[in-house]
C-alpha atoms as a PDB file:
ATOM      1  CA  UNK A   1       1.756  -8.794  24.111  1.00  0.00           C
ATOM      2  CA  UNK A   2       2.122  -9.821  20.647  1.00  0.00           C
ATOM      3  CA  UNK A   3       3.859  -7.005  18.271  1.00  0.00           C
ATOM      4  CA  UNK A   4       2.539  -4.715  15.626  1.00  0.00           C
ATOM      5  CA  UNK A   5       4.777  -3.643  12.893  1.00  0.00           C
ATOM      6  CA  UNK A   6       4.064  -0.057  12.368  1.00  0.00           C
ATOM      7  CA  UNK A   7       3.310   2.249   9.012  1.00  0.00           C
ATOM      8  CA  UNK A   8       3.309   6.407   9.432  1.00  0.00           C
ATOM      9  CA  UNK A   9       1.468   7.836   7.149  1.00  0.00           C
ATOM     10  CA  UNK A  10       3.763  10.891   6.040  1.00  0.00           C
ATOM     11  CA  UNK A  11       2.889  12.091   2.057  1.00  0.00           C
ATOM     12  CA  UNK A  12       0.943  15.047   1.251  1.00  0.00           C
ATOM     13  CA  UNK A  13      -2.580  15.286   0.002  1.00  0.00           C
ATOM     14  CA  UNK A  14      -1.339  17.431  -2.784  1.00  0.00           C
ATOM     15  CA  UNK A  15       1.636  19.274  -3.733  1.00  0.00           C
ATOM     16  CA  UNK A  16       1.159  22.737  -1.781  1.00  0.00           C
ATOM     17  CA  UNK A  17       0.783  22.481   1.867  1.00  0.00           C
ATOM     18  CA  UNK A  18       0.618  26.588   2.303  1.00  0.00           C
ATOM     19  CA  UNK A  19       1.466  25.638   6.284  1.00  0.00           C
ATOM     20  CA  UNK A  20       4.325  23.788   5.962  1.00  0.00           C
ATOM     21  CA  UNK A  21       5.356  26.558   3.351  1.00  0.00           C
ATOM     22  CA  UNK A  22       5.129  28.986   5.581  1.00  0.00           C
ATOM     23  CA  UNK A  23       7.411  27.127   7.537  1.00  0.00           C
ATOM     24  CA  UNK A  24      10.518  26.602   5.391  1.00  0.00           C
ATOM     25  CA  UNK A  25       9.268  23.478   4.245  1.00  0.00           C
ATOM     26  CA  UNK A  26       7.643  21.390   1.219  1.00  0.00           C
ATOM     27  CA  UNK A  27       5.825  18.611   4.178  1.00  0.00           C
ATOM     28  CA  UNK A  28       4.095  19.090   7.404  1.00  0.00           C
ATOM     29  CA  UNK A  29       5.557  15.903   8.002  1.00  0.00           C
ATOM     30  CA  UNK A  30       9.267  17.437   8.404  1.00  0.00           C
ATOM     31  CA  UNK A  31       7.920  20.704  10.251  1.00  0.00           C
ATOM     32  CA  UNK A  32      10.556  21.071  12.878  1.00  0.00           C
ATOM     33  CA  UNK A  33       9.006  20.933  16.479  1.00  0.00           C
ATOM     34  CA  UNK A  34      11.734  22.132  19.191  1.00  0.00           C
ATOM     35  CA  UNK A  35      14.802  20.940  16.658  1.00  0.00           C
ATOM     36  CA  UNK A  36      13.254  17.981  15.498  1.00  0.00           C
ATOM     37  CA  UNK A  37      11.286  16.760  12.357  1.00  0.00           C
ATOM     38  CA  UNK A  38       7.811  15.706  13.353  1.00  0.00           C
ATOM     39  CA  UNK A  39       8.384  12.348  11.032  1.00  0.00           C
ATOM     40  CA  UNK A  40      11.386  11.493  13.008  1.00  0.00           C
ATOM     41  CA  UNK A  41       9.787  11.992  16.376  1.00  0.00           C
ATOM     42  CA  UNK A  42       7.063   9.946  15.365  1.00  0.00           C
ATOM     43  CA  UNK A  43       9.625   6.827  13.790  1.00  0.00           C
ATOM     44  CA  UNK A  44      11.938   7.365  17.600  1.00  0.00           C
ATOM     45  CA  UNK A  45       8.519   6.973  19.104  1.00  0.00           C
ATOM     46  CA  UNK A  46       7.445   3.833  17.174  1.00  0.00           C
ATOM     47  CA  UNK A  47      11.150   2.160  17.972  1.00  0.00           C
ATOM     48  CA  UNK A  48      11.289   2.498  21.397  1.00  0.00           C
ATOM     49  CA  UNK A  49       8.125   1.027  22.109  1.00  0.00           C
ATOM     50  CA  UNK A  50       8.291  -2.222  22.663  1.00  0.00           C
ATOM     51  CA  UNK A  51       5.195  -3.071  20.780  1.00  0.00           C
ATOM     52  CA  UNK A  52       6.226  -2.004  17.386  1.00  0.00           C
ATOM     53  CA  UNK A  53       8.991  -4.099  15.452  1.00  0.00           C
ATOM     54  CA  UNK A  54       9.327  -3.181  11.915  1.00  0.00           C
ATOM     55  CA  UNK A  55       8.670   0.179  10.727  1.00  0.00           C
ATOM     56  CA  UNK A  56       7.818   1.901   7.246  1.00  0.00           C
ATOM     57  CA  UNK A  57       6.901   5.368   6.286  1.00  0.00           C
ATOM     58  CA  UNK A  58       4.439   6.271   3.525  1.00  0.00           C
ATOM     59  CA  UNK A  59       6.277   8.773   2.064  1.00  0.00           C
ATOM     60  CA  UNK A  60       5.319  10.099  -1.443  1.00  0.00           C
ATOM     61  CA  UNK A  61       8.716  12.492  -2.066  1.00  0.00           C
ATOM     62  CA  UNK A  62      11.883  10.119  -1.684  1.00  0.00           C
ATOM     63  CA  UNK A  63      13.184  13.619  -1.129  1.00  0.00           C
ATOM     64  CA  UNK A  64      11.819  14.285   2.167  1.00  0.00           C
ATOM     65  CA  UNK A  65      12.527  11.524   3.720  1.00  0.00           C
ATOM     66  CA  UNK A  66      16.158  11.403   2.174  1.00  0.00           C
ATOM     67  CA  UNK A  67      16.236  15.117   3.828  1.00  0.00           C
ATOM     68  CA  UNK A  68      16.589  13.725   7.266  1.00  0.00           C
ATOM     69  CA  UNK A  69      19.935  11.896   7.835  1.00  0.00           C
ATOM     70  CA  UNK A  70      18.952  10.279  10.857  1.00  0.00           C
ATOM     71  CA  UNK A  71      15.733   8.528   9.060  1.00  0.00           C
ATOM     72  CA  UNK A  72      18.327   7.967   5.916  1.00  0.00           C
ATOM     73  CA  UNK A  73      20.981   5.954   8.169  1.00  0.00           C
ATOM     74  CA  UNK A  74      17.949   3.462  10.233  1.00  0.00           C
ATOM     75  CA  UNK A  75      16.879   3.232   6.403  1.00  0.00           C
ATOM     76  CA  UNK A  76      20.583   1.855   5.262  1.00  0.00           C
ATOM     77  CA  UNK A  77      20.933   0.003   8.672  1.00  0.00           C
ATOM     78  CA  UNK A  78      17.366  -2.042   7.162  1.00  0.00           C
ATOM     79  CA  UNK A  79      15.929  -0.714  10.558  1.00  0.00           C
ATOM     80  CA  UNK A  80      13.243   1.105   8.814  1.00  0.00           C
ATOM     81  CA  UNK A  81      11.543   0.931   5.110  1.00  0.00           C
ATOM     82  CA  UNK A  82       9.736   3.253   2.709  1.00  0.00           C
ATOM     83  CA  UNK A  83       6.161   3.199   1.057  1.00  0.00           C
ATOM     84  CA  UNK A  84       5.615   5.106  -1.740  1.00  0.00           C
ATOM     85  CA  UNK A  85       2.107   6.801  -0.453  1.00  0.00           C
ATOM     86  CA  UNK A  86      -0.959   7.512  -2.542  1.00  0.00           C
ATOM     87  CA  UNK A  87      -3.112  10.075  -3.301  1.00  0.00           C
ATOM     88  CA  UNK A  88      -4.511   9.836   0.090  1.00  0.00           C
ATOM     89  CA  UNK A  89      -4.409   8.138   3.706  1.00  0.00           C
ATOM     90  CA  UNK A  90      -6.924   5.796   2.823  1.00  0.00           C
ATOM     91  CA  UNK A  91      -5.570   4.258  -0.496  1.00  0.00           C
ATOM     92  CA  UNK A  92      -1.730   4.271   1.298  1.00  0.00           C
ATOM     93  CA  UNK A  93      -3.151   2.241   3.825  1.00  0.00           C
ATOM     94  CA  UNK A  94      -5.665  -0.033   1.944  1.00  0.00           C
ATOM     95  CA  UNK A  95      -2.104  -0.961  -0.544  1.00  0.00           C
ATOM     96  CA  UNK A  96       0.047  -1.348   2.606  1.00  0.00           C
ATOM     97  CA  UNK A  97      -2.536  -4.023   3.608  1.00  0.00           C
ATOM     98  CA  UNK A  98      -3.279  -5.902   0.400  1.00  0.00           C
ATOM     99  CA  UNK A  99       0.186  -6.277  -0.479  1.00  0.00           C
ATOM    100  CA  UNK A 100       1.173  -7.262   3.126  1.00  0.00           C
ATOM    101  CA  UNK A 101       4.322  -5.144   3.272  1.00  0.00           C
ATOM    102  CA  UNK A 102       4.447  -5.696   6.988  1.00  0.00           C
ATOM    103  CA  UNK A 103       1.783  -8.668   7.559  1.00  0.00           C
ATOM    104  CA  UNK A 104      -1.349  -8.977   8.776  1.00  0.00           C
ATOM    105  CA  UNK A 105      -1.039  -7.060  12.464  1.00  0.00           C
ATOM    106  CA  UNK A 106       0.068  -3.367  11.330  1.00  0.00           C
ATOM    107  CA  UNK A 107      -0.070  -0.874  13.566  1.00  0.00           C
ATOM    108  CA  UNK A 108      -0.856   2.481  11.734  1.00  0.00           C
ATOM    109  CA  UNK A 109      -0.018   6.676  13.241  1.00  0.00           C
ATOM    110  CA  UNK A 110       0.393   9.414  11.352  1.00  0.00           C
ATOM    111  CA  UNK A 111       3.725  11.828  11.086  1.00  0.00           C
ATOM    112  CA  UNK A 112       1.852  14.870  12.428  1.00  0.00           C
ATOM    113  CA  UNK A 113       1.948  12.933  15.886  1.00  0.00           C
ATOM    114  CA  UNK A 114       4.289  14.921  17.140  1.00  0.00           C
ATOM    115  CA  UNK A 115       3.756  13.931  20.770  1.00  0.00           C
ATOM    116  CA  UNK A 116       3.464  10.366  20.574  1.00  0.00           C
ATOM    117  CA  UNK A 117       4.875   8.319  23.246  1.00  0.00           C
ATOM    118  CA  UNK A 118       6.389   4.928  23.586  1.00  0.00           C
ATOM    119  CA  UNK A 119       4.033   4.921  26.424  1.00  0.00           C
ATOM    120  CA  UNK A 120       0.801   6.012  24.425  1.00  0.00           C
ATOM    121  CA  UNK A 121       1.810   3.242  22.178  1.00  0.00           C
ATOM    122  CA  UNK A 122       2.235   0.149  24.337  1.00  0.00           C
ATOM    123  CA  UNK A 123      -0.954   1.208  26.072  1.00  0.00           C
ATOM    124  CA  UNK A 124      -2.944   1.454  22.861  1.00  0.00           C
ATOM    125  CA  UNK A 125      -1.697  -2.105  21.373  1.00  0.00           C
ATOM    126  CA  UNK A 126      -2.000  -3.739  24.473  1.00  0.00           C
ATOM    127  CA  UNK A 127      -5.884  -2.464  24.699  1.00  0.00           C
ATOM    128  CA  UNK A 128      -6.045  -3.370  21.184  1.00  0.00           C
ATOM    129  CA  UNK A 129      -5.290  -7.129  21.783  1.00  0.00           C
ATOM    130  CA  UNK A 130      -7.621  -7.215  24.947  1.00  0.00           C
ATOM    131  CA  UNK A 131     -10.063  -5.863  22.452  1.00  0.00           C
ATOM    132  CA  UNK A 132     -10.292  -8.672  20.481  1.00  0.00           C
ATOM    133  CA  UNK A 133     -11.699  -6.527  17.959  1.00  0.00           C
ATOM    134  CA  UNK A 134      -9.822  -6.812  13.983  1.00  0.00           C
ATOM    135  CA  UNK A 135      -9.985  -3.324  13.642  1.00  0.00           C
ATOM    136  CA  UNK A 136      -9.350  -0.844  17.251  1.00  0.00           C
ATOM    137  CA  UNK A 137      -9.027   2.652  16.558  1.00  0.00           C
ATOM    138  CA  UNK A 138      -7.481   4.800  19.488  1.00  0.00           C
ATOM    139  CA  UNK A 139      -9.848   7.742  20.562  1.00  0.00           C
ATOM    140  CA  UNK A 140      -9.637  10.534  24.088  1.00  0.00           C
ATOM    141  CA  UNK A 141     -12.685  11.288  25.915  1.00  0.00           C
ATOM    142  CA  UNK A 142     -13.532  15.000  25.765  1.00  0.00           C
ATOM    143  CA  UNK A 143     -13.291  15.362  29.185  1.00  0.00           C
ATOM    144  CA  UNK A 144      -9.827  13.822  29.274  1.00  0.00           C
ATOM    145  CA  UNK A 145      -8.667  16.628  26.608  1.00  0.00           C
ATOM    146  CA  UNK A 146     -10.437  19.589  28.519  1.00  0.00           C
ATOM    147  CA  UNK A 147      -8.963  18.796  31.719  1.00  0.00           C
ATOM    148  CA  UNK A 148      -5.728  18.936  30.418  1.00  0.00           C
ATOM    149  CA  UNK A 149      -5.591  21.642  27.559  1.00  0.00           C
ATOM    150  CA  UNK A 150      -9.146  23.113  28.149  1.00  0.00           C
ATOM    151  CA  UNK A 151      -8.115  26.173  25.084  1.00  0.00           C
ATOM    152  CA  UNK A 152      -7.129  23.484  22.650  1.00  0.00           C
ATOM    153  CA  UNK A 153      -9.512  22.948  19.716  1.00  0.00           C
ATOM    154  CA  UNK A 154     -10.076  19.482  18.533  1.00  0.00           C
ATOM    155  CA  UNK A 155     -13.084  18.028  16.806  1.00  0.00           C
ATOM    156  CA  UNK A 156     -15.212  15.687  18.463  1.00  0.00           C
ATOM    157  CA  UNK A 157     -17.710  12.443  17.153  1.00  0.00           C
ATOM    158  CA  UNK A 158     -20.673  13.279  19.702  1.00  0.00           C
ATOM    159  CA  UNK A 159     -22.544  10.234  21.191  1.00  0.00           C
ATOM    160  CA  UNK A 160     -25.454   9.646  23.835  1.00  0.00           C
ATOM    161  CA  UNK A 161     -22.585   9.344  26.616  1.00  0.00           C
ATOM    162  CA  UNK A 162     -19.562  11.150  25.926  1.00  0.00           C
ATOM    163  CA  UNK A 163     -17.622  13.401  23.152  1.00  0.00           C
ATOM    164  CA  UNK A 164     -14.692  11.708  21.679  1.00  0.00           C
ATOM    165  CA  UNK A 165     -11.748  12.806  19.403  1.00  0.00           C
ATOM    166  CA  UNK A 166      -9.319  10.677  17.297  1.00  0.00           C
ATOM    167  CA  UNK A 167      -5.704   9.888  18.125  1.00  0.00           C
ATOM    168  CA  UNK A 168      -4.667   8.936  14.893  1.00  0.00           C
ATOM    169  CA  UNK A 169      -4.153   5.068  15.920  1.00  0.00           C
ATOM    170  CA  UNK A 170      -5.440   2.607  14.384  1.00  0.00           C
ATOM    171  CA  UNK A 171      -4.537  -1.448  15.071  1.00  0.00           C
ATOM    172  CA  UNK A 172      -5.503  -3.902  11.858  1.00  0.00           C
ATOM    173  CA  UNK A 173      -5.305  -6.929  13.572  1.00  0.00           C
ATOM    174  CA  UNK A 174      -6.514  -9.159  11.194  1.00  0.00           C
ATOM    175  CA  UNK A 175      -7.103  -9.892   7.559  1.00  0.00           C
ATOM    176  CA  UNK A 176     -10.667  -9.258   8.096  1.00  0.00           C
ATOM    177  CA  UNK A 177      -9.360  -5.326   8.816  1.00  0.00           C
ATOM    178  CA  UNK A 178      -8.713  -5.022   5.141  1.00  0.00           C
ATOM    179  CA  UNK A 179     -12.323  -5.016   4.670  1.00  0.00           C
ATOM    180  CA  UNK A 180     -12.220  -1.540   7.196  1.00  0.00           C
ATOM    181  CA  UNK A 181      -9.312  -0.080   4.729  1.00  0.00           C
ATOM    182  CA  UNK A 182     -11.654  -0.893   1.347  1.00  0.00           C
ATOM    183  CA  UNK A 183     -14.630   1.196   3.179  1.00  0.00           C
ATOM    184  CA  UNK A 184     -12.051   4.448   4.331  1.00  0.00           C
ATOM    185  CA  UNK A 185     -11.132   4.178   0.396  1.00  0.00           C
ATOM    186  CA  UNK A 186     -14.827   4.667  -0.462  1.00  0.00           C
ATOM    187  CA  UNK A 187     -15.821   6.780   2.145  1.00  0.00           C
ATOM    188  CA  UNK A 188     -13.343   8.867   0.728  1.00  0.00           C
ATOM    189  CA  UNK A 189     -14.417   9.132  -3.039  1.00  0.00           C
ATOM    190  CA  UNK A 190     -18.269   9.632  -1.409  1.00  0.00           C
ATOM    191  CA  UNK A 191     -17.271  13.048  -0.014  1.00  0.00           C
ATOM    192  CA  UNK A 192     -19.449  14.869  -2.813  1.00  0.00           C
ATOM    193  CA  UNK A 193     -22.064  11.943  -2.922  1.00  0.00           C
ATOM    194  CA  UNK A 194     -22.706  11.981   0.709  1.00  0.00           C
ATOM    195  CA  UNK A 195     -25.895   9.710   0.062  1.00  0.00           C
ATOM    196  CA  UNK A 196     -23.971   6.912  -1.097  1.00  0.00           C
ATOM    197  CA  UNK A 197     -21.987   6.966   2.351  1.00  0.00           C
ATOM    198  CA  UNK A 198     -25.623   7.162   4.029  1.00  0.00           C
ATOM    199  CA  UNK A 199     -26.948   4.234   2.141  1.00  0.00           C
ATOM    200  CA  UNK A 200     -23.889   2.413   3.555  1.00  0.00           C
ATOM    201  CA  UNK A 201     -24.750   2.526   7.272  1.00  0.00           C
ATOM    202  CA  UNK A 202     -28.739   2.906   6.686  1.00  0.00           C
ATOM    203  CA  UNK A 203     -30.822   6.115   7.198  1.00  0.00           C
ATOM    204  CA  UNK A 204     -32.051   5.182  10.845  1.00  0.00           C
ATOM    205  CA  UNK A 205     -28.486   4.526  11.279  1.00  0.00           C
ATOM    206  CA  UNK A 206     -27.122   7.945  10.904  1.00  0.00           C
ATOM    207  CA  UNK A 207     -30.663   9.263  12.255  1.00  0.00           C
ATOM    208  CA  UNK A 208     -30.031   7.757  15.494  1.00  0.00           C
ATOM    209  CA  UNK A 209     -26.306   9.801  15.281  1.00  0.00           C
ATOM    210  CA  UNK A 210     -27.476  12.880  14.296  1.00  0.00           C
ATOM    211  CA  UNK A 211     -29.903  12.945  17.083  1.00  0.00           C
ATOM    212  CA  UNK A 212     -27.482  11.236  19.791  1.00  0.00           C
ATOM    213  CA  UNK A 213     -29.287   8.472  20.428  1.00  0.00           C
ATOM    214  CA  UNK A 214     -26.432   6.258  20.472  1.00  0.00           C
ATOM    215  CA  UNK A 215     -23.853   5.319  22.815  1.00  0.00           C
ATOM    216  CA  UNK A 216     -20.220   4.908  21.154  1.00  0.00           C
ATOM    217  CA  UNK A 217     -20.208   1.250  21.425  1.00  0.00           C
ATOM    218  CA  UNK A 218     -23.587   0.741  19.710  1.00  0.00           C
ATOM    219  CA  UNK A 219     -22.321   2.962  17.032  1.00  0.00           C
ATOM    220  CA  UNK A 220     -19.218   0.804  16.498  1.00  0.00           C
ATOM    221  CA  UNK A 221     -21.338  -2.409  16.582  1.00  0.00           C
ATOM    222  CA  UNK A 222     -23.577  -0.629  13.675  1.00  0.00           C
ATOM    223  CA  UNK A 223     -20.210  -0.131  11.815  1.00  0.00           C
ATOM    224  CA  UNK A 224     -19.085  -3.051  12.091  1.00  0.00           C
ATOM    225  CA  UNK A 225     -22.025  -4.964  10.586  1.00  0.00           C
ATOM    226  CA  UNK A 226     -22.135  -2.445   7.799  1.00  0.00           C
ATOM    227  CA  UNK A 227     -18.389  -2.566   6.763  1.00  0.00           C
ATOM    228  CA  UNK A 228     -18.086  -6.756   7.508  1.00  0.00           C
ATOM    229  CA  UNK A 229     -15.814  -6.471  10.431  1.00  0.00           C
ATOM    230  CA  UNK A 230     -14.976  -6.298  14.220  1.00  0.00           C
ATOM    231  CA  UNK A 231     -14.475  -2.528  14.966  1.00  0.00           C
ATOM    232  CA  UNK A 232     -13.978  -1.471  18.599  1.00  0.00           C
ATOM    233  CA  UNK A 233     -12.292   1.423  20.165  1.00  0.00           C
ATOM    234  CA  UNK A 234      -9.719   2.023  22.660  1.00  0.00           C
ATOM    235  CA  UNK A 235     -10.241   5.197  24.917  1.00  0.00           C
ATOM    236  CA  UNK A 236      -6.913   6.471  25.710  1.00  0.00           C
ATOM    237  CA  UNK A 237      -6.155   8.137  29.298  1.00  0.00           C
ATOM    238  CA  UNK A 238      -3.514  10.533  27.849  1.00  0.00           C
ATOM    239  CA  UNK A 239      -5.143  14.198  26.081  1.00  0.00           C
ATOM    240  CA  UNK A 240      -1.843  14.068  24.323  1.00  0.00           C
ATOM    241  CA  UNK A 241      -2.673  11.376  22.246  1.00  0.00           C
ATOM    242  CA  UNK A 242      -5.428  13.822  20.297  1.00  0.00           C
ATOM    243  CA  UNK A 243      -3.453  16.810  19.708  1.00  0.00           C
ATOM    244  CA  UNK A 244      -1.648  16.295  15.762  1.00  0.00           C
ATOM    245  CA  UNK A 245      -0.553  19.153  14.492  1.00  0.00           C
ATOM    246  CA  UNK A 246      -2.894  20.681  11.919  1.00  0.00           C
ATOM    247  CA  UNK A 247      -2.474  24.469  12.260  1.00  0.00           C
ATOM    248  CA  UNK A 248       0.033  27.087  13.917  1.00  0.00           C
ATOM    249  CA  UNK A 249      -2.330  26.914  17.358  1.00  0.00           C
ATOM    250  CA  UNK A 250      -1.405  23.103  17.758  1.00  0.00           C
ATOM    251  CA  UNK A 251       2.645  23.618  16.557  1.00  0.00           C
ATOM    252  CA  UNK A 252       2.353  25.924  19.167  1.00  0.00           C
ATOM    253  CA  UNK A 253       0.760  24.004  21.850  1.00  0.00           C
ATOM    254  CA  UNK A 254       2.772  20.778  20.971  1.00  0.00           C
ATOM    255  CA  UNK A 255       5.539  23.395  21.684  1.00  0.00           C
ATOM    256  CA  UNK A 256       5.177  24.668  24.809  1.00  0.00           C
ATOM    257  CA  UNK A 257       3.929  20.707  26.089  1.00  0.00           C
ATOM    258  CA  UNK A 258       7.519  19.596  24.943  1.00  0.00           C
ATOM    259  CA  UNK A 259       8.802  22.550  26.496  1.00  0.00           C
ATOM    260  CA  UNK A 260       6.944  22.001  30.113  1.00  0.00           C
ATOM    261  CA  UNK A 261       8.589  18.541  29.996  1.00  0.00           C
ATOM    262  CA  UNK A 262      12.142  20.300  29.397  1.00  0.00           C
ATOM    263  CA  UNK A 263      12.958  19.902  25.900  1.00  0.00           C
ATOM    264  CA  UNK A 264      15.249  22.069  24.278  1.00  0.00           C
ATOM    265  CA  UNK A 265      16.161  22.820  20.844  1.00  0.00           C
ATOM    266  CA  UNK A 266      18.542  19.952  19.478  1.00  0.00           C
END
């Protein structure tokens, strides 16, 4: 298996994150989760898989991420590097890409991942590169969530044969990929001109969505002719992969999870 050199996608939407706030602390990204900085579980993660070789983090306060010594020693050691994020997840990633920071095979997570595995990780790159696809974006069946954490409230993309929610992983495997990073930038700036986004992927297109009428791989080959590249996903056999920490339910679940598997405050 080839590596993927890695990008977390830790800066903040906008300067008040009333969450994090109410937790001591100016990013979700550096919410602590049983002693340790979500950010800095996600970066140990990323470096003990053996998948990943370089790492950045999209960071848009140097502050934060100088506020964790262990992420400001791997940064002196050159063991990790620092992006200075955008005004959102889509334009951080899009300038990651263009300028090639870390090449043309990046692997990109998020820093509210607080339960990401070095497992979770080699078994989403390796499916990624069996995929053959130049964009593979990491999704859990419904039913593989439910069985697990049947309380836990995710949202799902519903298709003709199954419910699926995002794990925030996402493989550019190619240059073509960048063409999937200019489309999340516009699909962004169409939030309040949701027409535009339809005119994009054809009326019959979305149609057949609303309705169900397509399975999840016809809806990714749609995509993919619309956006101009190979888009495929990889179904993931682990519910932990979905659950990111959004609210006080999921700190709370991510909790007692880390908990069950005998974690303790450190």
């Amino acid at each position: 298996m080839s590596e993927f050199n890695a990008l977390v996608l830790a800066g903040r939407r906008g300067t008040e994150n009333p969450f994090a706030e109410v937790q001591g602390e100016t990013h979700r990204a550096l919410l602590d989760v049983v002693g340790v900085p979500m950010l800095l579980r996600v970066v140990r993660a990323l470096r003990a898989a053996a998948s990943v070789d370089r790492i950045a983090v999209s960071i848009d306060d140097p502050r934060a991420f100088e506020a964790v010594a262990e992420l400001r020693e791997l940064e002196a050691r050159g063991e990790i590097a620092r992006h200075a994020s955008l005004l959102s997840p889509s334009r951080s990633v899009h300038d990651a890409l263009s300028n090639r920071m870390l090449g043309d095979r990046v692997l990109v997570t998020t820093a509210d991942h607080a339960l990401l595995t070095p497992m979770i990780i080699d078994h989403f790159a390796g499916c990624a590169d069996q995929s053959e696809a130049d964009l593979a974006v990491g999704v859990v069946a419904e039913s593989v969530i439910r069985a697990s954490y049947p309380s836990s409230t995710r949202t799902y993309l519903r298709f003709r044969d199954a419910g699926y929610s995002g794990a925030n992983l996402f493989a550019f495997r190619s240059r073509e990929a960048l063409r999937a990073a200019e489309f999340w930038v516009k699909a962004e700036s169409f939030r309040k001109q949701p027409w535009r986004l339809a005119s994009a992927f054809g009326p019959m297109t979305l149609l057949l969505f609303a309705l169900r009428r397509l399975s999840f791989e016809e809806a990714l080959e749609r995509a993919s002719r619309a956006i101009g590249c190979r888009i495929r996903a990889v179904p993931l056999p682990f519910a932990e992969a979905a659950i990111d920490v959004d609210r006080p339910a999921d700190l709370a679940l991510v909790s007692e999870i880390l908990a069950a598997r005998g974690e303790t405050a450190k």
